[in-house]
N, C-alpha and C. Protein backbone atom coordinates (compact mmCIF):
# COMPACT_ATOMS: atom_id res chain seq x y z
N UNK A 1 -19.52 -28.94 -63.06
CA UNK A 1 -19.55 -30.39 -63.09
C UNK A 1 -20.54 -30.83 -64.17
N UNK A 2 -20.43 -31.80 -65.23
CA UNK A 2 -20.91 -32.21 -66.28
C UNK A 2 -21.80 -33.35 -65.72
N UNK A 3 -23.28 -33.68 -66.15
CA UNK A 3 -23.97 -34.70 -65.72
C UNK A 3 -23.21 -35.54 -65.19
N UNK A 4 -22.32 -36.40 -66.17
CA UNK A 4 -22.12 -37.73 -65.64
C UNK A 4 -21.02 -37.97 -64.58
N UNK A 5 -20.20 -36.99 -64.47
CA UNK A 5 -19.80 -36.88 -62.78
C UNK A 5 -20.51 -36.32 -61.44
N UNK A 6 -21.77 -35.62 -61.87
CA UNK A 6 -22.90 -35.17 -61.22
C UNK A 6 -23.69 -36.88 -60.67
N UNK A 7 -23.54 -37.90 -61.58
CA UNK A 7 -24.27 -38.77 -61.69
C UNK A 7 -23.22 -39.89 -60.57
N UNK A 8 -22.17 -39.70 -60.73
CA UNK A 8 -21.27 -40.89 -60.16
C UNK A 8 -21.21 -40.29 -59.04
N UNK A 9 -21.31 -38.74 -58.41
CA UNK A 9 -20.88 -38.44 -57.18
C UNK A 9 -21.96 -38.86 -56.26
N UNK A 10 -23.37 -38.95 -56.83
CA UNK A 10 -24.38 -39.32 -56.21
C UNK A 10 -24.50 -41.38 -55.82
N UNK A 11 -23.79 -41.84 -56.65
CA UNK A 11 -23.56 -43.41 -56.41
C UNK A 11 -23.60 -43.92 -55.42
N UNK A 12 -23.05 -43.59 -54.53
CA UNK A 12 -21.91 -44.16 -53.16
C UNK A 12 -23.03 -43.58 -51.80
N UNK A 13 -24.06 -42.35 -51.98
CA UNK A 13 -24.48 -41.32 -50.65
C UNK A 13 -26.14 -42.56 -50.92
N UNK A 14 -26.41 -42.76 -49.54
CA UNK A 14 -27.49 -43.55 -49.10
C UNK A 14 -28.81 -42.88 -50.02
N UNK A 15 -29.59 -43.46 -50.10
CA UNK A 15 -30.99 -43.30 -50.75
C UNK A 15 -31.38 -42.54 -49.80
N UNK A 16 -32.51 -41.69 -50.06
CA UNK A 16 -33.61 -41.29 -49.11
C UNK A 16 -34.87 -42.16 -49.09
N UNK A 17 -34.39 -43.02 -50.11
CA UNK A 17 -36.03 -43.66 -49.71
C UNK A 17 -35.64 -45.39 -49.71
N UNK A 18 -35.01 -45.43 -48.53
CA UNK A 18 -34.25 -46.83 -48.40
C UNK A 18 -35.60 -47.58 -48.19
N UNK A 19 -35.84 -49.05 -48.55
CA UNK A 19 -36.95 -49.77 -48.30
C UNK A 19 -36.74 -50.86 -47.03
N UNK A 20 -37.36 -51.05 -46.31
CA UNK A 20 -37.34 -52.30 -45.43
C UNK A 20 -38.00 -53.28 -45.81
N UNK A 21 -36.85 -54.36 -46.26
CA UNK A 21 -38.25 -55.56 -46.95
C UNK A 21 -38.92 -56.47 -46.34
N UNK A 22 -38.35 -56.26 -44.92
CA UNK A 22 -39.74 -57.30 -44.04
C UNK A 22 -41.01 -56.45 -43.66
N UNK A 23 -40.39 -54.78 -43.84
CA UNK A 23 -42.36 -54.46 -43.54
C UNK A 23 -43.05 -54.41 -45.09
N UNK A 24 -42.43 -54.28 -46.08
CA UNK A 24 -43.42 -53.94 -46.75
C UNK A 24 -43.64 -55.68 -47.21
N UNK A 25 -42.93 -56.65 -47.27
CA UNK A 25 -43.16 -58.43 -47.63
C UNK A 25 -44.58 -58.11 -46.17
N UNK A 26 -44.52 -57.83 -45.06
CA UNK A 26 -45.80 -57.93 -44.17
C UNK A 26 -47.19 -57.05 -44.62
N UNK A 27 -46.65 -55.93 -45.07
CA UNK A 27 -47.73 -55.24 -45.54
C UNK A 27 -48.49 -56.20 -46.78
N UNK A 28 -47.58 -56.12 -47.87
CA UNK A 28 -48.59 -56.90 -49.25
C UNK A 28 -48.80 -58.42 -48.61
N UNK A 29 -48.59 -59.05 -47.43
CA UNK A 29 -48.62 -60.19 -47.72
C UNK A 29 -50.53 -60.29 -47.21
N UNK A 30 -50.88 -61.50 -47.69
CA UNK A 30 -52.54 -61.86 -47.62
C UNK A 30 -51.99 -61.80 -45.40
N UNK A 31 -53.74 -61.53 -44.96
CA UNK A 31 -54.21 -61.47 -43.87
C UNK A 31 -54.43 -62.97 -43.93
N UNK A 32 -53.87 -63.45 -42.37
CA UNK A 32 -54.37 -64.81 -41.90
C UNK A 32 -55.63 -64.78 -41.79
N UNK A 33 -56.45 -63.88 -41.47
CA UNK A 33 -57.57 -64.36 -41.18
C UNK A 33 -58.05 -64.82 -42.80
N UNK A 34 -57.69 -63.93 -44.05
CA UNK A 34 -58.34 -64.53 -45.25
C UNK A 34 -57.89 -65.54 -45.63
N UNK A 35 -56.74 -65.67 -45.29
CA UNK A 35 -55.95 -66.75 -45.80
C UNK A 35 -57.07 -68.51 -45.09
N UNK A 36 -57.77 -68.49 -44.27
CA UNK A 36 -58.07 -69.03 -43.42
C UNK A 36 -59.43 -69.57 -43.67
N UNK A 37 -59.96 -67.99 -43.99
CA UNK A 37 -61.39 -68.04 -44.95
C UNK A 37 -61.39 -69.03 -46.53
N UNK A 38 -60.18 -68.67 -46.55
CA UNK A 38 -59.99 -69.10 -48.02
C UNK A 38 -59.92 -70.36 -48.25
N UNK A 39 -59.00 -71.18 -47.16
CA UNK A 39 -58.69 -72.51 -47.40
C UNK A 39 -60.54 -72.96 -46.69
N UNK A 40 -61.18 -72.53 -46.03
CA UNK A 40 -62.09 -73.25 -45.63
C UNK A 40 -63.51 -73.37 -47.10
N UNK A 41 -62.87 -72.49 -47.76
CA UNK A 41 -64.11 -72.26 -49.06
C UNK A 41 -63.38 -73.52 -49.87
N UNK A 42 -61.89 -73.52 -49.88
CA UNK A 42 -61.61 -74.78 -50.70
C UNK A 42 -61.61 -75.82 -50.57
N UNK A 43 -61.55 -76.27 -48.79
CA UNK A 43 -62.05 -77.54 -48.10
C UNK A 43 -63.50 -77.76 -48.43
N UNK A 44 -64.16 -76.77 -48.90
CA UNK A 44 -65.86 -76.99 -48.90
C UNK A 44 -66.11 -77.64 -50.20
N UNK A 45 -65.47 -77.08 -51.30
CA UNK A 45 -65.48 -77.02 -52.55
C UNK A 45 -64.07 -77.23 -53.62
N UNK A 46 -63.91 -78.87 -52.78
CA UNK A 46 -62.56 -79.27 -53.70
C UNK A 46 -62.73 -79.40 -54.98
N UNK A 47 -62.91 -79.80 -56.22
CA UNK A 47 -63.47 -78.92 -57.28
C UNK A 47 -63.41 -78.04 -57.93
N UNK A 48 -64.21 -77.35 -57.15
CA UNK A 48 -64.42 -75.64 -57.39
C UNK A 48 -65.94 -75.29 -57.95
N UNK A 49 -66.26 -76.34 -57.76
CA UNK A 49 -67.58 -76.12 -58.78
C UNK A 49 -69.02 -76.38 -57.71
N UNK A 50 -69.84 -76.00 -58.07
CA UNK A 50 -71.23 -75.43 -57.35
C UNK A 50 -71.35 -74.27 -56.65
N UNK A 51 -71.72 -74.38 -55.27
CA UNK A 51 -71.97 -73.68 -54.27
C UNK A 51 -72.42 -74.01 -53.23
N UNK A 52 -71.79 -73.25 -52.43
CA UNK A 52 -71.83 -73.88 -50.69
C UNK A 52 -72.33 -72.22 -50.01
N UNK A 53 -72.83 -72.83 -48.44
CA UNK A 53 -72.80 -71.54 -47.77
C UNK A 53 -71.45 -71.90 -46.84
N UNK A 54 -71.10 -70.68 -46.46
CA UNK A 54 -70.15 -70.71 -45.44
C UNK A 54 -70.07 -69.58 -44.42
N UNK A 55 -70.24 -69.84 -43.63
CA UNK A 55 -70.28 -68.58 -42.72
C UNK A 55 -71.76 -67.58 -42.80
N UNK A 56 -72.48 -68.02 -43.33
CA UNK A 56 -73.93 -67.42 -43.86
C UNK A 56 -73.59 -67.08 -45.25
N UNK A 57 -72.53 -66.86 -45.74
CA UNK A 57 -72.37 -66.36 -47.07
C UNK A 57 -72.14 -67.13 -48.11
N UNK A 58 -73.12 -67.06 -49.46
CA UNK A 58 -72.93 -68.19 -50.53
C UNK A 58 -71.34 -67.62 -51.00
N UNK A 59 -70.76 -68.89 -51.04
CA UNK A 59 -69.85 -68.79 -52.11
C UNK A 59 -69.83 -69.50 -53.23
N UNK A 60 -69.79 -69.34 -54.65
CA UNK A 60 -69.40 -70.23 -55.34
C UNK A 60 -68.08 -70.02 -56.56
N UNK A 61 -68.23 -70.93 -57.59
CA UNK A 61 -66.96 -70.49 -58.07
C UNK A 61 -66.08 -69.57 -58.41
N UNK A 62 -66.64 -68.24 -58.59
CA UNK A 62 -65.94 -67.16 -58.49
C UNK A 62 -65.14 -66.60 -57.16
N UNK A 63 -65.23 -67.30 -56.22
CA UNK A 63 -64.98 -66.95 -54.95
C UNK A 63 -64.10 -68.03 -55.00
N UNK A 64 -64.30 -69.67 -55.38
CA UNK A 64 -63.20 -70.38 -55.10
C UNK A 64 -61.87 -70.24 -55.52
N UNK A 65 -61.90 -69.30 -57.38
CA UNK A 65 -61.19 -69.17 -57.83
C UNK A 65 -59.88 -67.75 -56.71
N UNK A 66 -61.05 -67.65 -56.42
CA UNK A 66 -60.31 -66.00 -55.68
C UNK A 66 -59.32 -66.61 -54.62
N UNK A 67 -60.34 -67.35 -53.99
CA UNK A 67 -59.62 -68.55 -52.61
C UNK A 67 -58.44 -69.34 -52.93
N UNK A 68 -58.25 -69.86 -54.21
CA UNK A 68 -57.39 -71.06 -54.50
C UNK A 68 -55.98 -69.48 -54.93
N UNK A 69 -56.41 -68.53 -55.52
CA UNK A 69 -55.47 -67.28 -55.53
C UNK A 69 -54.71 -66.78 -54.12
N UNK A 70 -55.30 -66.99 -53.19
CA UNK A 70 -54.95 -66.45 -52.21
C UNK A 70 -54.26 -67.51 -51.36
N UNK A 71 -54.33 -68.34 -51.07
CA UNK A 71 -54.04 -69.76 -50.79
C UNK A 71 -52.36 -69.91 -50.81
N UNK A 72 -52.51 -69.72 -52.95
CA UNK A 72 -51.27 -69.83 -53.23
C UNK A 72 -50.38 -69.22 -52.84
N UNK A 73 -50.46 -67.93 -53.10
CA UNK A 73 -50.19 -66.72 -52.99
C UNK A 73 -49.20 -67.24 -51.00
N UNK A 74 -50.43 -66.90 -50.00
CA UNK A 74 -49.98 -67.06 -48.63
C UNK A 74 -49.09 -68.52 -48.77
N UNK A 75 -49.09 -69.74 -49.94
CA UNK A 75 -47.93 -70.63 -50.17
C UNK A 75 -46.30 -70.05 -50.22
N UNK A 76 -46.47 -69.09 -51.31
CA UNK A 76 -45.36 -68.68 -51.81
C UNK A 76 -44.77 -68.04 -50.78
N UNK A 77 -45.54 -67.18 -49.98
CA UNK A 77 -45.29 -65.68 -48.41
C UNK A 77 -44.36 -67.22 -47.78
N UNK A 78 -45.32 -67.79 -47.67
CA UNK A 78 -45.02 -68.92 -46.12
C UNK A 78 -43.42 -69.37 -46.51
N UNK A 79 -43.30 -70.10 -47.89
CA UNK A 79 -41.78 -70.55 -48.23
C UNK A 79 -40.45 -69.64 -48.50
N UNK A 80 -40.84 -68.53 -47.97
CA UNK A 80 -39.47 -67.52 -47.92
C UNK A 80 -39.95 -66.79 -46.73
N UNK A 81 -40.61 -66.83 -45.81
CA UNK A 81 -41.12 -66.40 -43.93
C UNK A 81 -41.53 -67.49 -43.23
N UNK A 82 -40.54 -68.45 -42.46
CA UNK A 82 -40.92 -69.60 -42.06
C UNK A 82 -42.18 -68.78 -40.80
N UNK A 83 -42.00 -68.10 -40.29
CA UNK A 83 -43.00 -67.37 -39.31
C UNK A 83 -44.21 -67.37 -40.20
N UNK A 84 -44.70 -66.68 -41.08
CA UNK A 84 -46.10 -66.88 -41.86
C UNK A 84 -46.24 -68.05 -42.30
N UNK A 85 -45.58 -69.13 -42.17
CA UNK A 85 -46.10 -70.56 -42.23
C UNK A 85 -47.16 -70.80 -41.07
N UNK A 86 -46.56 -70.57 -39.98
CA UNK A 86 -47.53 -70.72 -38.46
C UNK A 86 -48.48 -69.99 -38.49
N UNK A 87 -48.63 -68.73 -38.87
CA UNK A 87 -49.70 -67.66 -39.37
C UNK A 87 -50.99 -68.22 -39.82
N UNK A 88 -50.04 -69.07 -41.15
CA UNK A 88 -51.64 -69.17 -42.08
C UNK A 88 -51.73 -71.03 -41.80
N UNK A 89 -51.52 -71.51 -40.65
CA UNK A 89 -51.35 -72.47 -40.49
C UNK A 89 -51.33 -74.05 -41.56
N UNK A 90 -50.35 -73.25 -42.30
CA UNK A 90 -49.76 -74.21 -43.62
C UNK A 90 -48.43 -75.43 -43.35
């Protein structure tokens, strides 16, 4: 058998490494709890600019920027998993 019928007979027979895309969309998606952390650093610091404490911990703009990343991010999860809407309570 020559490659490329070697190649077509294999077409049609299942993968071995079939993916499930609701665990791994759950795996990469952001943790509610950060997601949570996050919006509360951006409620602190609409802006983005200075520094606040929160939770005992300074945050400032390098952290908001991280926050307003993650935010989005759990935006985008939430509008294609109506369930991680309730999650990250968006």
């Amino acid at each position: 058998m020559n490659r490329s019928n070697r190649f077509r007979s294999n077409v049609n027979e299942p993968s071995p490494f079939a993916v499930n895309n609701t665990v791994v969309a759950r795996v990469f998606s952001p943790d509610p709890r950060e997601v949570a952390f996050a919006r509360k650093i951006l409620t602190a610091m609409p802006d983005g600019s200075g520094a606040v404490m929160i939770d005992g911990k300074m945050q400032d703009d390098a952290t908001w920027k991280q926050a307003k990343v993650l935010v989005d991010l759990a935006k985008l999860v939430a509008q294609k998993d109506p369930e991680m809407t309730q999650h990250y309570g968006l």
